[in-house]
Protein backbone atom coordinates (compact mmCIF):
# COMPACT_ATOMS: atom_id res chain seq x y z
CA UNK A 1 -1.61 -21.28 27.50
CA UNK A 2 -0.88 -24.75 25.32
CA UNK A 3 2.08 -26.63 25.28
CA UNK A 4 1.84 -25.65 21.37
CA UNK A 5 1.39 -21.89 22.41
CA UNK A 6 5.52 -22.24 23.03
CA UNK A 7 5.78 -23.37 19.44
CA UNK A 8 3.76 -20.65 18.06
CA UNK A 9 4.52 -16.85 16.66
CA UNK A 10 2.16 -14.53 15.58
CA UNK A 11 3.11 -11.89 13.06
CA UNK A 12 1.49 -9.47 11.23
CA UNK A 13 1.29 -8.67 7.75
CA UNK A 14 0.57 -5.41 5.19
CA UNK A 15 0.85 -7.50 1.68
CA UNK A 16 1.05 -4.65 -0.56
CA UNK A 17 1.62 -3.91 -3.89
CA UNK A 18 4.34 -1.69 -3.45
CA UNK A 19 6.09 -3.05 0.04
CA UNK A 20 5.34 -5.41 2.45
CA UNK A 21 5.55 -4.78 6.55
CA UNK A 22 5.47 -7.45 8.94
CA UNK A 23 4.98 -6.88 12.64
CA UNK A 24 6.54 -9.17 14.87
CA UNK A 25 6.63 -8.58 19.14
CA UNK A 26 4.79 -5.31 18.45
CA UNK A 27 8.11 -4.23 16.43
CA UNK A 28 7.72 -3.47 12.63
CA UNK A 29 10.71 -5.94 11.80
CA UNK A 30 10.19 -6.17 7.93
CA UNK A 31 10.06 -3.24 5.56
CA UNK A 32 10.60 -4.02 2.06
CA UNK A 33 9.87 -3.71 -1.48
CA UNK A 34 7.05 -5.83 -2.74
CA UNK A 35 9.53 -7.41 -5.44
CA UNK A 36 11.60 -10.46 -6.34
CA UNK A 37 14.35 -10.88 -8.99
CA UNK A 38 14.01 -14.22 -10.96
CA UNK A 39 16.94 -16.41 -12.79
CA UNK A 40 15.08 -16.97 -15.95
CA UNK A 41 17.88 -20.42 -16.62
CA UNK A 42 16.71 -22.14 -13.49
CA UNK A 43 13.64 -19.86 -12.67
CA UNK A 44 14.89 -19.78 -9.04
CA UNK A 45 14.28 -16.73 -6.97
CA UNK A 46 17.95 -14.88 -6.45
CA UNK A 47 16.84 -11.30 -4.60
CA UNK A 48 14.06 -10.55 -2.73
CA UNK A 49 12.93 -6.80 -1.47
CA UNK A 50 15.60 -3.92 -1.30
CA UNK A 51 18.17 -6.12 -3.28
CA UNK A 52 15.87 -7.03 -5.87
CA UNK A 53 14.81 -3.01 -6.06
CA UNK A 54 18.15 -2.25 -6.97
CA UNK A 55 17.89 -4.75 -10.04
CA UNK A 56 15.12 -4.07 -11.15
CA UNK A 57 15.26 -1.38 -14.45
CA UNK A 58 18.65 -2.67 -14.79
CA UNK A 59 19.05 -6.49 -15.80
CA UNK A 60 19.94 -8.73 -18.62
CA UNK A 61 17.49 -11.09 -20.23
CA UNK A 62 18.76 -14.22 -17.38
CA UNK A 63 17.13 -11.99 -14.60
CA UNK A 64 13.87 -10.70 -14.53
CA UNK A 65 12.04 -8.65 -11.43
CA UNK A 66 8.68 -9.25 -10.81
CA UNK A 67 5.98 -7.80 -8.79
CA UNK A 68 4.04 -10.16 -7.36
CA UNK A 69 0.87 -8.69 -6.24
CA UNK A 70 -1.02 -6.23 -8.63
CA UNK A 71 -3.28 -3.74 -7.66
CA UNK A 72 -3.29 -5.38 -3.60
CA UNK A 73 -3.86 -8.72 -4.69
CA UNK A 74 -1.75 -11.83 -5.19
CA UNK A 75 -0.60 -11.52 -9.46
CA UNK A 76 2.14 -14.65 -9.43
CA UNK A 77 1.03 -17.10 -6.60
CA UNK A 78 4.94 -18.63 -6.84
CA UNK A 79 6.78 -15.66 -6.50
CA UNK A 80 4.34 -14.26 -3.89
CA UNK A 81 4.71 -17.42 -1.72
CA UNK A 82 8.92 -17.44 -2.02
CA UNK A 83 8.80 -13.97 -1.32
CA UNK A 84 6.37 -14.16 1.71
CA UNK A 85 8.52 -17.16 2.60
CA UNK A 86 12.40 -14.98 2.21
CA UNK A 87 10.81 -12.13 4.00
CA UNK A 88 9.17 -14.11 7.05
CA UNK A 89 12.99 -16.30 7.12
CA UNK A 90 14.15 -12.51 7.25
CA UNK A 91 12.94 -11.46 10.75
CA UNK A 92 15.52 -11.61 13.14
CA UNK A 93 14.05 -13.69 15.65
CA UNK A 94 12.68 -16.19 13.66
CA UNK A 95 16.14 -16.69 12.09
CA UNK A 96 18.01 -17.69 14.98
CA UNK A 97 15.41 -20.51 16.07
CA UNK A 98 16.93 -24.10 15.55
CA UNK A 99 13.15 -25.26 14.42
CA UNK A 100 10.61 -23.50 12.04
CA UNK A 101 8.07 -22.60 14.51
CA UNK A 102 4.15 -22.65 13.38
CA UNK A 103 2.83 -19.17 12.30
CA UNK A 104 -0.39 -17.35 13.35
CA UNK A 105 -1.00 -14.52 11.10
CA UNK A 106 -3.14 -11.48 10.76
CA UNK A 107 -2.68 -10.05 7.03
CA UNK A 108 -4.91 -7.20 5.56
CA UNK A 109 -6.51 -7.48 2.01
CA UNK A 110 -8.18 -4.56 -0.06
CA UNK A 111 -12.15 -4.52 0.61
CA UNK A 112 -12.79 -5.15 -2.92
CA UNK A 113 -11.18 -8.22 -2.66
CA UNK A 114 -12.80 -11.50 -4.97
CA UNK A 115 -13.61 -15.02 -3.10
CA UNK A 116 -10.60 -16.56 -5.61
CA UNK A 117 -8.18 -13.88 -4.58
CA UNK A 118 -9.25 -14.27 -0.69
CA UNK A 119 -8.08 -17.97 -1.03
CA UNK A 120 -4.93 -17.18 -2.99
CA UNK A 121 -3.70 -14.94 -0.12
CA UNK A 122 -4.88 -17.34 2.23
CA UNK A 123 -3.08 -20.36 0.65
CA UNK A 124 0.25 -18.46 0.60
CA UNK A 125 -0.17 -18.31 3.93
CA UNK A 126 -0.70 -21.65 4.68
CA UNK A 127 2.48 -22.71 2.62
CA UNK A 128 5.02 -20.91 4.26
CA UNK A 129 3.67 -22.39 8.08
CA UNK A 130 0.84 -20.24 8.62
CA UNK A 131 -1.31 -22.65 11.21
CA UNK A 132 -3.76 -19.57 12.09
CA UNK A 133 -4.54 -17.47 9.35
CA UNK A 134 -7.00 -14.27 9.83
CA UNK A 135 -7.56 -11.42 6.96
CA UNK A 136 -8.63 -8.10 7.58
CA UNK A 137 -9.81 -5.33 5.39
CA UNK A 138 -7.58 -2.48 4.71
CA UNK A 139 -9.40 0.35 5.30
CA UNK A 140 -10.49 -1.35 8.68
CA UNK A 141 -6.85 -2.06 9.28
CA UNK A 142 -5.75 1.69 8.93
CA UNK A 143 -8.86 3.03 10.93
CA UNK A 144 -7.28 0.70 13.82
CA UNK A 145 -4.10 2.42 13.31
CA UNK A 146 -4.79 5.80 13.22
CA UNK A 147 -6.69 5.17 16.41
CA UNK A 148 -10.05 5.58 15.87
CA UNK A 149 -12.58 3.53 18.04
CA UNK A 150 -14.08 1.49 14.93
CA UNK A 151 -16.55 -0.11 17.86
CA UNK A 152 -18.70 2.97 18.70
CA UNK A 153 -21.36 3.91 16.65
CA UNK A 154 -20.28 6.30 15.08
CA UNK A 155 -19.30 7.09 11.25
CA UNK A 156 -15.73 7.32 10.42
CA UNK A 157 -14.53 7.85 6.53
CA UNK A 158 -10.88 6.14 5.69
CA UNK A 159 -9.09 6.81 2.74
CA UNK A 160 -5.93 4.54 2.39
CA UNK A 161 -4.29 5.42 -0.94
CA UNK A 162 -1.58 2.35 -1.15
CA UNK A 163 0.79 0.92 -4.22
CA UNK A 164 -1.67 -0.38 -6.03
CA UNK A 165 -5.23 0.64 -5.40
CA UNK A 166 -7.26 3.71 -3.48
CA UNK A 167 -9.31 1.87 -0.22
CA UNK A 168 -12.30 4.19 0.65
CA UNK A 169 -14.83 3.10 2.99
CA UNK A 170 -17.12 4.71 6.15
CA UNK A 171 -16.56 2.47 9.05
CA UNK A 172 -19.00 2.24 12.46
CA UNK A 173 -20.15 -0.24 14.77
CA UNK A 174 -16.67 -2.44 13.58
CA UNK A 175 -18.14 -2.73 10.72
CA UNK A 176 -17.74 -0.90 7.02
CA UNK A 177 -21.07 0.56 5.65
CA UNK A 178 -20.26 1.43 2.44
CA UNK A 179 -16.94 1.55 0.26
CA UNK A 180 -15.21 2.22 -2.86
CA UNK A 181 -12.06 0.23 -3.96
CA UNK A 182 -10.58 2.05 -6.97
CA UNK A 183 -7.05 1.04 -8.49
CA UNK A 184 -5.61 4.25 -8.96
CA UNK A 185 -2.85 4.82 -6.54
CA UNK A 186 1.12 5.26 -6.47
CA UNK A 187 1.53 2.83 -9.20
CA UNK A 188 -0.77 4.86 -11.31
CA UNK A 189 0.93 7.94 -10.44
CA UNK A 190 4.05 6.71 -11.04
CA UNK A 191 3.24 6.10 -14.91
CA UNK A 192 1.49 8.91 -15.13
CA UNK A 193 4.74 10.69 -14.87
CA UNK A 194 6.56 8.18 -17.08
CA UNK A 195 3.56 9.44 -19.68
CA UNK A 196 3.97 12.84 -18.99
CA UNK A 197 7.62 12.28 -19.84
CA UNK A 198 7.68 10.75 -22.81
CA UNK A 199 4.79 12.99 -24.49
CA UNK A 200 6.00 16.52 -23.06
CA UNK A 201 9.47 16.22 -22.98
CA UNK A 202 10.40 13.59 -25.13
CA UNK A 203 11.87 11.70 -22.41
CA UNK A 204 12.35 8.19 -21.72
CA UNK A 205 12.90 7.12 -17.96
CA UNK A 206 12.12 4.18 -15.90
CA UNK A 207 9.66 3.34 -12.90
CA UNK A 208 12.58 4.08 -10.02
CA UNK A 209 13.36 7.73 -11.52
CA UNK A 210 9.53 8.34 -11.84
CA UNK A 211 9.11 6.86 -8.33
CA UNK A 212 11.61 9.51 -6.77
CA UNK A 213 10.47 12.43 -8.50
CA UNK A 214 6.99 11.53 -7.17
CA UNK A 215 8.81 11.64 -3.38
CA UNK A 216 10.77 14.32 -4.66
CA UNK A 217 8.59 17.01 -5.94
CA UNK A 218 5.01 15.30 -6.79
CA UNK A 219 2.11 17.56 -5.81
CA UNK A 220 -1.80 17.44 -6.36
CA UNK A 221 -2.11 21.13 -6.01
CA UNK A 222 -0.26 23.65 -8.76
CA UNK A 223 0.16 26.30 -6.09
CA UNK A 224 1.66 25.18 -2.76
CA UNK A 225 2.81 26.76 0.47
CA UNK A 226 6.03 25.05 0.79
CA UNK A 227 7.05 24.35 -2.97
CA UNK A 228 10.25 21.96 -3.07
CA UNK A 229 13.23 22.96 -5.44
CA UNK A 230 13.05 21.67 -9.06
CA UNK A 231 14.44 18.28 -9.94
CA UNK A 232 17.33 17.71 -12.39
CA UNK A 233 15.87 14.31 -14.38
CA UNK A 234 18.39 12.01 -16.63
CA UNK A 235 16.95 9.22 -19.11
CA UNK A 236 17.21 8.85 -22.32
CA UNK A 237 16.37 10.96 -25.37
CA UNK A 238 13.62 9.29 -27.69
CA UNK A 239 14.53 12.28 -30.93
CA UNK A 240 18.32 11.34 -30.44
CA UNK A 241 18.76 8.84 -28.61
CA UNK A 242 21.19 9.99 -26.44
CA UNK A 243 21.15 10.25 -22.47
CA UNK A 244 19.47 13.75 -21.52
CA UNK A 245 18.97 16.09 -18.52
CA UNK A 246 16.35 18.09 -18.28
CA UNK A 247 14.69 20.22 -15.06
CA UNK A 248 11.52 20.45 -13.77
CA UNK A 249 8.93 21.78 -11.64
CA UNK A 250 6.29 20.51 -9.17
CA UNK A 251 3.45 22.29 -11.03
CA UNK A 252 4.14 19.82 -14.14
CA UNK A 253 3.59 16.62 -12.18
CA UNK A 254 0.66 18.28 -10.66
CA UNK A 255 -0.39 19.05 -14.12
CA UNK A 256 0.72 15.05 -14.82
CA UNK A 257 -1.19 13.27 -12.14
CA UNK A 258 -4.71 15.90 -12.56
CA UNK A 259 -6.57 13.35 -14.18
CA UNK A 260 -5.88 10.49 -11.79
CA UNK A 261 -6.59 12.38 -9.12
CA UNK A 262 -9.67 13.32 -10.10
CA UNK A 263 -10.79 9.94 -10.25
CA UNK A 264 -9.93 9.35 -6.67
CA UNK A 265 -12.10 12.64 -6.00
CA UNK A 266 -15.04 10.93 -7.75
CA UNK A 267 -14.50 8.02 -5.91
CA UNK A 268 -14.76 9.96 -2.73
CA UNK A 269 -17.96 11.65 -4.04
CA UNK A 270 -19.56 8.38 -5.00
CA UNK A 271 -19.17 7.18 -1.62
CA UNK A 272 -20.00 10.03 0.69
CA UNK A 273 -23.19 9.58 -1.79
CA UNK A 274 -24.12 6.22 -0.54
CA UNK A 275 -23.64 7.20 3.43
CA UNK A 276 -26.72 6.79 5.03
CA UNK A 277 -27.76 10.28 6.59
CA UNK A 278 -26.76 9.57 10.70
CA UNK A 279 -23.71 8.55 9.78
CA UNK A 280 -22.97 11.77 7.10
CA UNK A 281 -23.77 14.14 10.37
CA UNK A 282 -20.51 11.92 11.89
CA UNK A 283 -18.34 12.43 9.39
CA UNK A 284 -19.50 15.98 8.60
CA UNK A 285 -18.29 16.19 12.52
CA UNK A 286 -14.90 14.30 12.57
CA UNK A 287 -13.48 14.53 9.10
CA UNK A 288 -11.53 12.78 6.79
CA UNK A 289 -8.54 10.04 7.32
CA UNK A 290 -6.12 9.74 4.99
CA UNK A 291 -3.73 6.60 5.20
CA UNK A 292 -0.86 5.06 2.65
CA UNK A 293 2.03 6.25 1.26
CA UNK A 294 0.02 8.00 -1.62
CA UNK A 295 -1.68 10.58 1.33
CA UNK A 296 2.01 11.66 1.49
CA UNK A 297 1.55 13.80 -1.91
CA UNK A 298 1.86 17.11 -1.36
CA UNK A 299 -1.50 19.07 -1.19
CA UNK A 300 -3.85 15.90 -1.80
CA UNK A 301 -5.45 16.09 2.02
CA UNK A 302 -6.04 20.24 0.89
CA UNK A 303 -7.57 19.01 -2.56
CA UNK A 304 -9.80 16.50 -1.11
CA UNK A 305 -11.04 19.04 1.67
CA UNK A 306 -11.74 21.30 -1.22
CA UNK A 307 -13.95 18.75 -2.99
CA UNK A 308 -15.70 17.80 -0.26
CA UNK A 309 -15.69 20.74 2.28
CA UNK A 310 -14.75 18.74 5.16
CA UNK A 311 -11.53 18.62 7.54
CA UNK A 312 -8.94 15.98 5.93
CA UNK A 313 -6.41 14.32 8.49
CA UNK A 314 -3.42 12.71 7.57
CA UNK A 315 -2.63 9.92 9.98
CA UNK A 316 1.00 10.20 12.09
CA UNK A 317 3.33 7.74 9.66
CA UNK A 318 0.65 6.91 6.86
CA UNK A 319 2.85 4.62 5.16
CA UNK A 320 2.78 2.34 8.60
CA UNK A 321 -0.85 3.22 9.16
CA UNK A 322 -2.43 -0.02 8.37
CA UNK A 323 0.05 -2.69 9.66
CA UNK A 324 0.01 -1.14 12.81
CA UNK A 325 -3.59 -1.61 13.10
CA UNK A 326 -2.95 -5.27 11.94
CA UNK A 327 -0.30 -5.72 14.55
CA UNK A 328 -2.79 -4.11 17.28
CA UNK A 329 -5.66 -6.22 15.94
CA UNK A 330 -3.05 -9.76 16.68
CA UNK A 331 -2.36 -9.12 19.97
CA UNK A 332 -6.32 -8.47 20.93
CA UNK A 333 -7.47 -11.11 18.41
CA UNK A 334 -10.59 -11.49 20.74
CA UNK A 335 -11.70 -8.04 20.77
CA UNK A 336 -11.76 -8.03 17.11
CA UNK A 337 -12.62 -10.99 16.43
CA UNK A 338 -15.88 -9.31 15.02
CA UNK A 339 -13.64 -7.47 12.03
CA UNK A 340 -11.69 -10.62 10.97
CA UNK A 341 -12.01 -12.70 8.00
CA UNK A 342 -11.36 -16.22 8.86
């Protein structure tokens, strides 16, 4: 170990659309919404993450929220970087050190990630101390976390449905075959049932009220084992005018998010298409994984096993899936070394 080793901390980091997770001593340390709130007068940054979610829907034209990465990539390189920055000053170690100590960083990126958008990540980086900077793929990220041996050879399909897009890739020998990046994911979900809203119910609400009745009572299937209870949904009339309750059932936002799901089923097609044959008998052996916070809708992994007539899995905590095989893949840097972009 180097004098500078003392001066060093490695983190790791799931930029996503929707939140961002940072690892830090094998502890996830950082869970928070991918969002910052802006001061439009001085166009200084005034809320980052949670606080800034609670703004955001609900401010005056001298604050505006912004998302900073769109569809897993970096959208507004100065509000990604401050936010990075807040969120890194945020872990509780860090923030008691007298000195800002050097970073080394694993982050993951979507596999259908452009050269441009590569270096835009990786500049962030750089700006807020990062001395070491690796990237990862996503999908390869999750496989790592739901514990699959990605060195064998031997085919393994990931599906990590995130904020902002739909990861889909075969992974063997540590490295991915073939693989589909599709942006349809909880985003797209989310204004589906804005959509569906406004056109069936005559119904105006925002992104945080569509967001929980996804949680709440979103399903991919119209029949389901477990149905939850309908949801009571305020917003405002668009005929009067006026605020409005109305409730509803789980079989109408299955009905809402049909067509976007069928697009992730094509996608899924498409690339079970382009497996080469050895590594089709794998997967035709071991399944499906399913990773994100979008695997979380109720019925997909059954839907996707019907379309494809194989076992679906949903990895243990899919929402923490792929930073914890970021966070694994920083502490045996070495062993991976193979997977990393550097």
């Amino acid at each position: 170990m180097s004098f500078f080793d003392f001066w060093t901390e490695a983190i790791a980091i799931d930029l996503g659309t929707a939140n961002t997770l940072i690892i830090h001593n094998d502890k996830v340390v950082v869970d928070s919404p991918s969002i910052v709130a802006i001061d439009q007068k001085s166009g200084k940054i005034i809320a980052v993450g949670k606080e800034a979610n609670m703004m955001h829907g609900k401010t005056h034209k001298n604050i505006e929220t912004v998302r900073p990465l769109k569809d897993g990539v970096i959208a507004d390189f100065n509000a990604s970087e401050q936010m990075i920055g807040q969120l890194i000053k945020s872990i509780p170690t860090l923030n008691k050190k007298f000195y800002s100590p050097a970073l080394k960083m694993v982050i993951c990126i979507p596999s259908g990630i452009t050269e441009v958008e590569m270096r835009a990540v990786r500049e962030s980086a750089e700006r807020v101390n990062g001395k070491e900077v690796y990237l990862i793929h996503e999908p390869m990220a999750a496989a790592i976390g739901i514990g699959v041996d990605i060195m064998q050879p031997k085919g393994n399909m990931i599906i990590d449905i995130g904020g902002g897009t739909t990861e889909i890739a075969v992974i063997a020998l540590a490295g991915i075959v073939c693989d589909k990046s599709v942006k349809i994911a909880g985003d797209v979900f989310t204004e589906d049932i804005v959509y569906y809203m406004r056109t069936q119910h005559n119904l105006s609400i925002g992104d945080r009220t569509a967001e929980k009745i996804k949680i709440n009572i979103g399903s991919a299937l119209d029949e389901l084992d477990n149905p939850p209870d309908d949801m009571l949904v305020q917003g405002r009339d668009l005929l009067s005018g006026k605020p409005k309750e109305i409730s509803i059932g789980y079989r109408e936002i299955a009905k809402a998010l049909d067509k976007s799901i069928i697009r992730i089923e094509e996608s899924v097609m498409e690339t079970l298409s382009q497996t080469p044959p050895e590594l089709a008998a794998d997967i035709y052996n071991t399944g499906i994984y399913l990773a994100g916070g979008g695997s979380m809708l109720r019925g997909l992994d059954k839907r996707i096993s019907k379309k494809t007539d194989l076992p679906v899995f949903i990895a243990e905590d899919p929402l923490r899936a792929v930073v914890r095989g970021t966070g694994i893949t920083l502490k045996n840097i070495e062993r991976y070394k193979s997977v990393l972009v550097k």
